[in-house]
N, C-alpha and C. Protein backbone atom coordinates (compact mmCIF):
# COMPACT_ATOMS: atom_id res chain seq x y z
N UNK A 1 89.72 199.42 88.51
CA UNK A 1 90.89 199.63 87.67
C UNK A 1 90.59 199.11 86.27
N UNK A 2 90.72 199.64 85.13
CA UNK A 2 90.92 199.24 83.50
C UNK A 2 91.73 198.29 83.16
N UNK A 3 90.55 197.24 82.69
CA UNK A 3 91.10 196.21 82.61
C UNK A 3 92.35 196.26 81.52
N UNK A 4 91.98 196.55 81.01
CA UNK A 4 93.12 196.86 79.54
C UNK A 4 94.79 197.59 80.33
N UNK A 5 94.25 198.16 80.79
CA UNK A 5 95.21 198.76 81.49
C UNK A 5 95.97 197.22 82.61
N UNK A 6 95.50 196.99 83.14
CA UNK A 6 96.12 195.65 84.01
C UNK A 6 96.68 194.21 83.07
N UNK A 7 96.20 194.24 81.72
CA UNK A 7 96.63 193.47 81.07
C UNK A 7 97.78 193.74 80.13
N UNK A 8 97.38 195.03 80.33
CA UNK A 8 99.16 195.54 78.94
C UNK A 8 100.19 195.16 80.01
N UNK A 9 100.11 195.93 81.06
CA UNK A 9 101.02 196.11 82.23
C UNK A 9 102.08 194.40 82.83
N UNK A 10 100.39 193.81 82.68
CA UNK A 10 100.64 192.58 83.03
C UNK A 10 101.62 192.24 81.92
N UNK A 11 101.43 192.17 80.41
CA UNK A 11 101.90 191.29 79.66
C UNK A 11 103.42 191.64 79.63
N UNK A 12 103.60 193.15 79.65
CA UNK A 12 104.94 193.67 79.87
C UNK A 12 105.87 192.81 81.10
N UNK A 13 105.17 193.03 82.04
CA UNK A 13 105.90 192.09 83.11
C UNK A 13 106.24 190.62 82.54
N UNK A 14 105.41 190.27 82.26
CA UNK A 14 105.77 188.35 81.54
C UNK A 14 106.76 188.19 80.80
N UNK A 15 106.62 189.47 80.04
CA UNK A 15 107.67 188.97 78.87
C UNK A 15 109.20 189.39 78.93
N UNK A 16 108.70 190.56 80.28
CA UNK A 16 110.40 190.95 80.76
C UNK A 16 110.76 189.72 81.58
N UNK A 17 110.18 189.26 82.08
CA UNK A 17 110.65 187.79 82.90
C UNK A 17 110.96 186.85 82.34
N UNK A 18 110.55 186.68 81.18
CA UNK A 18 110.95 185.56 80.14
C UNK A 18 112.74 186.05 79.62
N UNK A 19 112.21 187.47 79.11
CA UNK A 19 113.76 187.91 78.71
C UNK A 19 114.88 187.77 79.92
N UNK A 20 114.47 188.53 81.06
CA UNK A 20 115.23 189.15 81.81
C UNK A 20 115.84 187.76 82.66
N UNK A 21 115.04 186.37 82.79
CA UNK A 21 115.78 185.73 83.56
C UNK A 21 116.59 184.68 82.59
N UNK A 22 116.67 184.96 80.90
CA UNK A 22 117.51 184.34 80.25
C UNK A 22 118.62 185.65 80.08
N UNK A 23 118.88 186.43 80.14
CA UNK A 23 119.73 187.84 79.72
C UNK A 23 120.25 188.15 80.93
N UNK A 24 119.29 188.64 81.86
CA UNK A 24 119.80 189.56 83.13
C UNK A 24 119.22 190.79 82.62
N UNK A 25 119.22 191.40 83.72
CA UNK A 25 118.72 192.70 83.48
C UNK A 25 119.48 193.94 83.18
N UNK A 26 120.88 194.33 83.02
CA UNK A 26 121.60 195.27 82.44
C UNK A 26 121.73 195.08 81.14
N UNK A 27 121.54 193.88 80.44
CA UNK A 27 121.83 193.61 78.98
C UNK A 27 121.13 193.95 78.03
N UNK A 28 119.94 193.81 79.13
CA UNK A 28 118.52 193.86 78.04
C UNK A 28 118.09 195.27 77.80
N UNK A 29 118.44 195.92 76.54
CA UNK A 29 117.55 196.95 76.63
C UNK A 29 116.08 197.67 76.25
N UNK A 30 115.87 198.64 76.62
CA UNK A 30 113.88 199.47 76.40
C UNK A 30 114.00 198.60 75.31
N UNK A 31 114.28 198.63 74.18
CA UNK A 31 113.51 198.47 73.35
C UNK A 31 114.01 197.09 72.75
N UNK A 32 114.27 196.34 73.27
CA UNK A 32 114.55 194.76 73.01
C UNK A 32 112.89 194.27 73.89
N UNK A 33 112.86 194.95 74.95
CA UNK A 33 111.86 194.68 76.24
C UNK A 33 110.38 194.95 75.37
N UNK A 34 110.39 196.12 74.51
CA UNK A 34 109.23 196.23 73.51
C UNK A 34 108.91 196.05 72.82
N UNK A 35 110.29 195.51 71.91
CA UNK A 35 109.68 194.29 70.50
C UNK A 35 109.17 192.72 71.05
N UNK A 36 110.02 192.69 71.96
CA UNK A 36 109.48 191.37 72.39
C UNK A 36 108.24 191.37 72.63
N UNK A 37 107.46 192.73 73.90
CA UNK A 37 106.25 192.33 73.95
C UNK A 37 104.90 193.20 73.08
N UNK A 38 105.77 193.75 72.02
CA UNK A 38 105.09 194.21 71.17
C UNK A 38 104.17 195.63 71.76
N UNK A 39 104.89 196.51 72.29
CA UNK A 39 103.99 197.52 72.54
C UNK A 39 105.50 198.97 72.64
N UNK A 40 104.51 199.59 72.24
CA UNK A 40 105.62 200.99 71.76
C UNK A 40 105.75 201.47 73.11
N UNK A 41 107.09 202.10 72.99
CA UNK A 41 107.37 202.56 74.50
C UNK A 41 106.71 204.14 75.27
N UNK A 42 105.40 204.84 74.53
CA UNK A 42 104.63 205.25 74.72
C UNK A 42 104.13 204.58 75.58
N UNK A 43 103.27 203.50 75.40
CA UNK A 43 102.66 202.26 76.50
C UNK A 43 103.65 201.94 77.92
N UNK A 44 104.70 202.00 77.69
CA UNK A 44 105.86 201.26 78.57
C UNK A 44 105.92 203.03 79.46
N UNK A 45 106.02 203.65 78.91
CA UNK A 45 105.98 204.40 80.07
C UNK A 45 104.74 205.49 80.62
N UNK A 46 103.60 204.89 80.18
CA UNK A 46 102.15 204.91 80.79
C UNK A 46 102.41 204.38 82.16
N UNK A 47 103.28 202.97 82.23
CA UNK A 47 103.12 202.20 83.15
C UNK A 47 103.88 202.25 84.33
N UNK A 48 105.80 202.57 83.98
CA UNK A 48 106.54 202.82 84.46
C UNK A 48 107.11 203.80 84.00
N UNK A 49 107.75 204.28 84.79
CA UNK A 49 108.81 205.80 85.23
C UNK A 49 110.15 205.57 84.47
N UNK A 50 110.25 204.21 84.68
CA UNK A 50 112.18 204.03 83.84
C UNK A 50 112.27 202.82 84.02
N UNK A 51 113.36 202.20 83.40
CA UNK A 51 113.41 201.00 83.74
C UNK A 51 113.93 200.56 84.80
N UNK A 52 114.31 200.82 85.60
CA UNK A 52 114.53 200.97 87.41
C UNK A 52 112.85 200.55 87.78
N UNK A 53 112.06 201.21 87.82
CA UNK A 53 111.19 200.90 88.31
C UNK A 53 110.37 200.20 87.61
N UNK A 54 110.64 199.67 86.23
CA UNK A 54 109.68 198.75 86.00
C UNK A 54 110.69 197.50 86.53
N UNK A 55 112.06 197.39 86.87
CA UNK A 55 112.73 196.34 87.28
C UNK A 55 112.32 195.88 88.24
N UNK A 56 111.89 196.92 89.24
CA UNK A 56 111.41 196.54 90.68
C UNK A 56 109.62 196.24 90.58
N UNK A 57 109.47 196.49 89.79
CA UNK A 57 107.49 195.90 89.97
C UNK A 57 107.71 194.51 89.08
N UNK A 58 108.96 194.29 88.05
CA UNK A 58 108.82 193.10 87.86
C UNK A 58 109.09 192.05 89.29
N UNK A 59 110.33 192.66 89.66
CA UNK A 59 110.62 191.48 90.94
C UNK A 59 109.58 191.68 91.94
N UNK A 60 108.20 192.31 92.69
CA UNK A 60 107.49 192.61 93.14
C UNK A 60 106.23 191.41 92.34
N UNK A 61 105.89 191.07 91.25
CA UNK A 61 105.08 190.80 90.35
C UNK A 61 105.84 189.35 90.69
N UNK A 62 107.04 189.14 90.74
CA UNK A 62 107.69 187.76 90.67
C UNK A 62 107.31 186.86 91.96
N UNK A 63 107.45 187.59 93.42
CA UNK A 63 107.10 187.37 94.19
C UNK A 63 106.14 187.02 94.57
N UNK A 64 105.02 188.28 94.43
CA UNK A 64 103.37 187.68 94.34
C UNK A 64 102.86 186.24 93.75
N UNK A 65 103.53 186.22 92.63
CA UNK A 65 102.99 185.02 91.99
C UNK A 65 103.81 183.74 92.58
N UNK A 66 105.39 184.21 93.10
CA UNK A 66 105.81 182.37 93.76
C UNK A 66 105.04 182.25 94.76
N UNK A 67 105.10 183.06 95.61
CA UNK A 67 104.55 182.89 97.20
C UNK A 67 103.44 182.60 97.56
N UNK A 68 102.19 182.46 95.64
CA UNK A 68 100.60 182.13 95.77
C UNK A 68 101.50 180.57 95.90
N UNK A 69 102.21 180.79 94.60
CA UNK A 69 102.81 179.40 94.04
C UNK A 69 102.76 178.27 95.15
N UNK A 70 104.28 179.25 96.06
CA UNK A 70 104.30 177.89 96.87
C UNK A 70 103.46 177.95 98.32
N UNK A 71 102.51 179.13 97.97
CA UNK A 71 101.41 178.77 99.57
C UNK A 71 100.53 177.63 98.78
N UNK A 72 100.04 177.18 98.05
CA UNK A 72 98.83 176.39 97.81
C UNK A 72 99.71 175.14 97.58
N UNK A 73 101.51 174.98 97.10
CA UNK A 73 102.13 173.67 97.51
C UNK A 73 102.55 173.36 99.06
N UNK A 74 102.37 174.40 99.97
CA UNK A 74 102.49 174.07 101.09
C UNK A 74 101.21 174.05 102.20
N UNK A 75 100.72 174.44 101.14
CA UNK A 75 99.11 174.53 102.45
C UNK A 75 97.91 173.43 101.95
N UNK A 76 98.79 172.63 100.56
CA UNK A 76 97.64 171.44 99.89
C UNK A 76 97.80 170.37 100.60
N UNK A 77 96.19 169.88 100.90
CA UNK A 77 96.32 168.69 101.57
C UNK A 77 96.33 168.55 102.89
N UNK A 78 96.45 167.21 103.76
CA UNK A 78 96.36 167.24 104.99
C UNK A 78 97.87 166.25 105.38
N UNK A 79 99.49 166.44 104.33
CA UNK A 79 100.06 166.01 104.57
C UNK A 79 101.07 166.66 105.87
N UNK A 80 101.81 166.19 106.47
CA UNK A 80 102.51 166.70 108.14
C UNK A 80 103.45 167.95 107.31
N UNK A 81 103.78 168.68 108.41
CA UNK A 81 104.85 169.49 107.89
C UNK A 81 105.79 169.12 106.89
N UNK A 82 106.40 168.14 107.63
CA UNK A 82 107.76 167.43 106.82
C UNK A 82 107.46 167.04 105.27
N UNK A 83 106.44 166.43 104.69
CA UNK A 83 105.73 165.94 103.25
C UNK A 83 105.92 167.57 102.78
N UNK A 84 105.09 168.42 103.20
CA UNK A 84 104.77 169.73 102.89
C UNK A 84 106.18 170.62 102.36
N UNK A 85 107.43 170.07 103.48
CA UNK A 85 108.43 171.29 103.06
C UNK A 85 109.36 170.37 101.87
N UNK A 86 109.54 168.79 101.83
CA UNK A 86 110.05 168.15 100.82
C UNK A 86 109.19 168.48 99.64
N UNK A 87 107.65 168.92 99.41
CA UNK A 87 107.27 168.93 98.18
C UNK A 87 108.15 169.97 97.69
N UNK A 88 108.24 170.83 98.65
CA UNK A 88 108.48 172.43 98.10
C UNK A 88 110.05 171.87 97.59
N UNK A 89 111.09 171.62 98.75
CA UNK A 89 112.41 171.41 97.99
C UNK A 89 112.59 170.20 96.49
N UNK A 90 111.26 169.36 96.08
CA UNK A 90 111.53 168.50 95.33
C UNK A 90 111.15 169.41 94.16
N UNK A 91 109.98 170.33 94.22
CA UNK A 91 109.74 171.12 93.28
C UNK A 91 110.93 171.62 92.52
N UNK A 92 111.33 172.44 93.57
CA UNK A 92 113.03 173.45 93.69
C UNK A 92 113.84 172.50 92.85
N UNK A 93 114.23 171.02 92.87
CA UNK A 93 115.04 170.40 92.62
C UNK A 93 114.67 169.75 91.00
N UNK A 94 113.60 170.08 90.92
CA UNK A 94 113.24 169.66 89.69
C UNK A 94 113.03 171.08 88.63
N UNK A 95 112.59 171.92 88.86
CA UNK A 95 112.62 173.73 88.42
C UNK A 95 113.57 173.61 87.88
N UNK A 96 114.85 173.72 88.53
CA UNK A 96 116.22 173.88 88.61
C UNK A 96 116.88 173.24 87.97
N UNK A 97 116.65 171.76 87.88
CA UNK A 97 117.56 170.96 87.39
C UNK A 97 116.80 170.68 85.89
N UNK A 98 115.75 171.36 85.73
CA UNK A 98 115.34 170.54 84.11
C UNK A 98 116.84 170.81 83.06
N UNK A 99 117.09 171.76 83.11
CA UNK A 99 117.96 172.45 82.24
C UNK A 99 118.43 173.62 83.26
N UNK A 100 120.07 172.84 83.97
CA UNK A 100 120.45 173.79 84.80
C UNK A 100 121.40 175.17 83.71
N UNK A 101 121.40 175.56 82.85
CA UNK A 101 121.48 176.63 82.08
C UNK A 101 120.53 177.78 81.57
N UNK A 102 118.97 176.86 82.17
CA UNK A 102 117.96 178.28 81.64
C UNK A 102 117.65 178.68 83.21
N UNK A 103 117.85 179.61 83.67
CA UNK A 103 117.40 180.16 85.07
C UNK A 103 115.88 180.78 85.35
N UNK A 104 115.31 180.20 85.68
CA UNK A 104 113.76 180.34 85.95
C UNK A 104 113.69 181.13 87.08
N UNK A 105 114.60 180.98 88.35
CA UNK A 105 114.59 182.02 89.30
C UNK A 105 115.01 183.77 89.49
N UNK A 106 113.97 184.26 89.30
CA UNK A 106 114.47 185.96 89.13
C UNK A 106 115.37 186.38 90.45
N UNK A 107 115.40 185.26 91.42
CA UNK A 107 116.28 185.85 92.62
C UNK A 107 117.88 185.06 92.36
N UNK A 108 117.82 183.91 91.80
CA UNK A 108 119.12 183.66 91.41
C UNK A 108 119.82 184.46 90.39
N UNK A 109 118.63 185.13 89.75
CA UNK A 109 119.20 185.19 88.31
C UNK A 109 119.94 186.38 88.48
N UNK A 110 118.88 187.69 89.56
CA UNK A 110 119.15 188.50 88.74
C UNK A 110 119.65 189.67 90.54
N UNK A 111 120.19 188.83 91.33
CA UNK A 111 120.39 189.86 93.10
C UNK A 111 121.70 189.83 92.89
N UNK A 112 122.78 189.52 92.59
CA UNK A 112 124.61 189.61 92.33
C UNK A 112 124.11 190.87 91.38
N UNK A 113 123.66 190.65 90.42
CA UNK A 113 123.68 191.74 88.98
C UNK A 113 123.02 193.08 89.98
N UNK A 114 122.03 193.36 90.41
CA UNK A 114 121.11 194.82 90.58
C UNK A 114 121.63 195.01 91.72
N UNK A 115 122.00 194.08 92.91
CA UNK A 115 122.25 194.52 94.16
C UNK A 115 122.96 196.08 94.23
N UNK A 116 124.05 196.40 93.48
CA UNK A 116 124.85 197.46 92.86
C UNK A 116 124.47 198.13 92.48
N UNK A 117 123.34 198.00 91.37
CA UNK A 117 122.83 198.85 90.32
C UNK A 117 121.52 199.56 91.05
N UNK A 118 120.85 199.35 91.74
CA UNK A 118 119.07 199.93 92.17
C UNK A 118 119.34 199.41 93.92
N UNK A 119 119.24 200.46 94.69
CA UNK A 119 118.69 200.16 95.78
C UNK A 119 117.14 199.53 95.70
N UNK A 120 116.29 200.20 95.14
CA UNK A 120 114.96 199.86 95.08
C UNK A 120 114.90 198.54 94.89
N UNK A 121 115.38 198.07 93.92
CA UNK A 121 115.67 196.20 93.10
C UNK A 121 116.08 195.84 94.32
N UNK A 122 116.99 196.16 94.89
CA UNK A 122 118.17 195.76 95.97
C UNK A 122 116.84 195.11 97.28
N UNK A 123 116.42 196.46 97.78
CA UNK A 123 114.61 196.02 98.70
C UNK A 123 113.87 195.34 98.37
N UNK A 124 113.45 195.07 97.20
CA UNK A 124 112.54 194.21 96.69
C UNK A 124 113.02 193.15 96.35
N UNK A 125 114.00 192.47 96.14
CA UNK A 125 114.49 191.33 96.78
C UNK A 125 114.93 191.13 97.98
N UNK A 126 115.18 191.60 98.68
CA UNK A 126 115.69 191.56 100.29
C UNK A 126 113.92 190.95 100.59
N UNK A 127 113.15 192.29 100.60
CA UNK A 127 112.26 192.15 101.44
C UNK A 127 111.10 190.85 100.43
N UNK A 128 111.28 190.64 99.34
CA UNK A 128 110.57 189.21 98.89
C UNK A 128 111.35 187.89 99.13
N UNK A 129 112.69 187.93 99.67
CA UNK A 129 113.22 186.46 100.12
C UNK A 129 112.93 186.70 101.47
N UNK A 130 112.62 187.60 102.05
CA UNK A 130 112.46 187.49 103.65
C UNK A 130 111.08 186.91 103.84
N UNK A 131 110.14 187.30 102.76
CA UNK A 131 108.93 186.56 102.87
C UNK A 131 108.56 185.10 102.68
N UNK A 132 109.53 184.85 101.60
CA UNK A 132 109.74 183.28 101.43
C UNK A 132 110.30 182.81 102.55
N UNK A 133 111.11 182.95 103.34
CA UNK A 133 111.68 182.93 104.35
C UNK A 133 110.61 182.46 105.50
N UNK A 134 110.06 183.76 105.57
CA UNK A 134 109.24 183.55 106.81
C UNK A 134 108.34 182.06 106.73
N UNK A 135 107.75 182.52 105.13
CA UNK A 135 106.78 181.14 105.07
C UNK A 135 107.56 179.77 104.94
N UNK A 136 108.30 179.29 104.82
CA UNK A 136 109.53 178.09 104.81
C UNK A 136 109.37 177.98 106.28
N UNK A 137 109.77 179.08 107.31
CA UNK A 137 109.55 178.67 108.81
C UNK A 137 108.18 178.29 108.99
N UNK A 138 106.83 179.11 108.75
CA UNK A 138 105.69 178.65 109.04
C UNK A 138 105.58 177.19 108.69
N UNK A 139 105.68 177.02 108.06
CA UNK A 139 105.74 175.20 107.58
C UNK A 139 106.55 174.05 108.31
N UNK A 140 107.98 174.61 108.85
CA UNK A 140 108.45 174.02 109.79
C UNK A 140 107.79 174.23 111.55
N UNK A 141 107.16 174.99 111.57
CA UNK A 141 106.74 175.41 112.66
C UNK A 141 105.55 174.70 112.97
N UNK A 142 104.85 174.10 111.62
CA UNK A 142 103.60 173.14 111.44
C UNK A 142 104.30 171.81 112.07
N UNK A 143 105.57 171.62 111.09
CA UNK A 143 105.99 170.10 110.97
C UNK A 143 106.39 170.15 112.79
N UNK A 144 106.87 170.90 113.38
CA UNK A 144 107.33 170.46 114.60
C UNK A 144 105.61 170.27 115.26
N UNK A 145 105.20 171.26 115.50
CA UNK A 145 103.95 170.95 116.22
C UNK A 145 103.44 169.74 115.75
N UNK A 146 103.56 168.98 114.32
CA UNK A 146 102.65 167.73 114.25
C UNK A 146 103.40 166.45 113.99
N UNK A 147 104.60 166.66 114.88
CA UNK A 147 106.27 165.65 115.08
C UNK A 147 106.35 165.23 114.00
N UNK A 148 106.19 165.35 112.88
CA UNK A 148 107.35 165.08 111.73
C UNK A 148 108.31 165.53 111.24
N UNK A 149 108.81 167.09 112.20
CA UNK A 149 110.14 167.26 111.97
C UNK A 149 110.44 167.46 113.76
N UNK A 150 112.06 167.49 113.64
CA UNK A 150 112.55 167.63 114.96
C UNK A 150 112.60 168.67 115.84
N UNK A 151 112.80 169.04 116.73
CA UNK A 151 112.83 170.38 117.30
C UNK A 151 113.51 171.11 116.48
N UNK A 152 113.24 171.97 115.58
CA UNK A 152 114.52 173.01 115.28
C UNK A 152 114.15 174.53 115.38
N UNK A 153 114.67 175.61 115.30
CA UNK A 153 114.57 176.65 115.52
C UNK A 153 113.94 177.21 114.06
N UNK A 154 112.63 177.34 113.76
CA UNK A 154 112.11 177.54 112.58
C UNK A 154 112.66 178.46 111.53
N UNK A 155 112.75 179.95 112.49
CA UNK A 155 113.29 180.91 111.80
C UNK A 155 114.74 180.55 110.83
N UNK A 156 115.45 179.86 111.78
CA UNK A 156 116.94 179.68 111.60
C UNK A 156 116.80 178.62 110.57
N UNK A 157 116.48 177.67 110.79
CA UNK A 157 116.33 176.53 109.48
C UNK A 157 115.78 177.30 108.32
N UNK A 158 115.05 177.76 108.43
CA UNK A 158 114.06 178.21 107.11
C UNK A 158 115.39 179.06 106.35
N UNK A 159 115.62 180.10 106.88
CA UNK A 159 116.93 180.95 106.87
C UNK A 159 118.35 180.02 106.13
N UNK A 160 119.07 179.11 106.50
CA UNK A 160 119.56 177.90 106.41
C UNK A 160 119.27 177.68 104.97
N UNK A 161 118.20 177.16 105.22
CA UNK A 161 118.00 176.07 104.10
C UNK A 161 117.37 177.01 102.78
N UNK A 162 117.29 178.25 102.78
CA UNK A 162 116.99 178.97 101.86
C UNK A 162 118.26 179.47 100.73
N UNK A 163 119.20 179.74 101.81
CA UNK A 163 120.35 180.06 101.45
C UNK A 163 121.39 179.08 100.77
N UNK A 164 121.24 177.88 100.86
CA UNK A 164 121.42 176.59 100.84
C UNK A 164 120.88 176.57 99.28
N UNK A 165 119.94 177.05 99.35
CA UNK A 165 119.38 176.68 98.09
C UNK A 165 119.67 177.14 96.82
N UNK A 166 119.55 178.17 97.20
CA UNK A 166 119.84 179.65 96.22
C UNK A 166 121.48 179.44 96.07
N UNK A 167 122.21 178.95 97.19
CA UNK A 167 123.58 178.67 96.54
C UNK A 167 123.80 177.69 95.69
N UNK A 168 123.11 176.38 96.31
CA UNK A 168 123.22 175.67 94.58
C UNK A 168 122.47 176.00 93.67
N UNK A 169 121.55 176.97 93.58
CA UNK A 169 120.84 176.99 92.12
C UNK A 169 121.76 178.18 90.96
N UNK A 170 122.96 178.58 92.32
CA UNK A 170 123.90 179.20 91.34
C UNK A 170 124.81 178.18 91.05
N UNK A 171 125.20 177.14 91.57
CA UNK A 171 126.53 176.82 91.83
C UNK A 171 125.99 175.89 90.20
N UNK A 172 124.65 175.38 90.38
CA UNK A 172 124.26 174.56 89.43
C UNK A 172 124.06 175.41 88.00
N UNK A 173 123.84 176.49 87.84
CA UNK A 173 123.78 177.13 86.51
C UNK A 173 125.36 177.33 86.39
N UNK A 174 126.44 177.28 87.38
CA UNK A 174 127.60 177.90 87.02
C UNK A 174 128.50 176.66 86.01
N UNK A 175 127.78 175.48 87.17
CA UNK A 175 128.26 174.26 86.75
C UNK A 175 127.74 173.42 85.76
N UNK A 176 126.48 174.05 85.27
CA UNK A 176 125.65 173.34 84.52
C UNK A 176 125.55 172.18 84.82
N UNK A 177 125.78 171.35 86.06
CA UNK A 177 124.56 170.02 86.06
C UNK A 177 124.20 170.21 87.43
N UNK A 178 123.60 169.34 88.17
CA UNK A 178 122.87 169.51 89.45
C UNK A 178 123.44 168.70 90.61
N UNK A 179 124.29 168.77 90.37
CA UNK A 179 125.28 168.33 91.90
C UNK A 179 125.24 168.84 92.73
N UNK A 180 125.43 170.41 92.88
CA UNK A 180 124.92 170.94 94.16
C UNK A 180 123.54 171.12 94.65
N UNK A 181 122.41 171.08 93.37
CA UNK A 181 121.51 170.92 94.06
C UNK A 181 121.06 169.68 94.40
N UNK A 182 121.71 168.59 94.11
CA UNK A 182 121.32 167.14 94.86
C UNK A 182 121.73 167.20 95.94
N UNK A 183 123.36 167.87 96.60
CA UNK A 183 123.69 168.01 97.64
C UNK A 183 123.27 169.01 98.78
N UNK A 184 122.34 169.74 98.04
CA UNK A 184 121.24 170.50 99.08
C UNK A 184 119.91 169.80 99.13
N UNK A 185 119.59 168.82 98.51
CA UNK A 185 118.80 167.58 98.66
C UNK A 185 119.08 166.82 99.93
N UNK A 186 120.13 166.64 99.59
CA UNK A 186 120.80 165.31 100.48
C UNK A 186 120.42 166.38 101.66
N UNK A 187 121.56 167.11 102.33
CA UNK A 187 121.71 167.92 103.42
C UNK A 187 120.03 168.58 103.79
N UNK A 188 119.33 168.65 103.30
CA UNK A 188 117.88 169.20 103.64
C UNK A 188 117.18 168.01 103.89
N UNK A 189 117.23 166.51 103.74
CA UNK A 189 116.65 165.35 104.21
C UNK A 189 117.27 165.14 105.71
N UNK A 190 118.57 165.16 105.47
CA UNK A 190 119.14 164.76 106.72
C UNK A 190 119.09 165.44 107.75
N UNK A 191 119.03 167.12 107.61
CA UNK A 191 118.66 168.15 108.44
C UNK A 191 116.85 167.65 108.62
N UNK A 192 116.13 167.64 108.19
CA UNK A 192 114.65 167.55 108.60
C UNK A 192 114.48 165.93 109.25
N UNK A 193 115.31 165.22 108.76
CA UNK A 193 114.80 163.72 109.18
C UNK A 193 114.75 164.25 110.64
N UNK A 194 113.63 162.96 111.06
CA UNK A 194 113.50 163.14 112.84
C UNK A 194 114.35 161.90 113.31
């Protein structure tokens, strides 16, 4: 594949993610998306079909890169499950809370807004939180096998505590400070303690 070609593409994606998870994605339009990243919309639609589908290879592009993200924070090291899934929620709690008004998460930011608007967007978040999902259980599924967490039903916790999350990382941009996500702190210690 041309490299040039994987790097325009690429840079387009970055810089719609920069825009798109301070804006949202109905606000922003083509050509706000192309001054920003400096390429004429000749280029922009070399790459994509419309902005529908460059919406969905951004959230596709978003995914790839958390899920390297948080496989190498959950698979670093030789700490027990339990160390492994608190790095991940302390991460979360710190992401989130630097400045609970700039939204860094493209799934908080932007699944209320497209769910309506793009089936396609609509799948590609469904099916990229189901992956986070799954891997949140793999990790609990570690921590039980190496008793630092309690018996729990992996799928279902992971599930749980995802949702958990994603509700305060709205409740916390709605509220602008991090109360709910301390209280999905709290409730995710006390749920994992053994």
């Amino acid at each position: 594949m041309n490299i040039r070609y994987d790097n325009t593409r690429q840079h387009i994606l970055e810089t719609g993610h920069r825009i798109f998870a301070g804006k949202g994605f109905s606000s922003v339009g083509l050509n706000e998306l192309l001054k920003a990243a400096g390429v004429p919309k000749g280029s922009f639609y070399h790459y994509f079909e419309s902005k529908e589908q460059y919406g969905q290879a951004l959230l596709a592009d978003y995914f790839e890169h958390y899920l390297a993200d948080i496989g190498a924070l959950l698979d670093a090291g030789e700490a027990s499950g339990h160390e492994r899934l608190m790095r991940y929620w302390e991460r979360w709690l710190n992401s989130q809370c630097a400045d609970c008004a700039d939204q860094k998460c493209l799934v908080v930011k932007l699944s209320a807004e497209v769910a309506d608007l793009s089936d396609a967007m609509r799948l590609t978040l469904r099916d990229g939180t189901e992956r986070i999902i799954a891997r949140i259980a793999q990790t609990i599924e570690t921590g039980v096998a190496d008793g630092s967490l309690p018996a729990l039903d992996a799928e279902a916790t992971a599930r749980t505590l995802y949702q958990l999350w994603i509700g305060a990382s709205v409740l916390g941009k709605l509220h602008r400070n991090r109360r709910a996500l301390d209280s999905a702190m709290s409730f995710t210690r006390q749920l994992l303690s053994r």
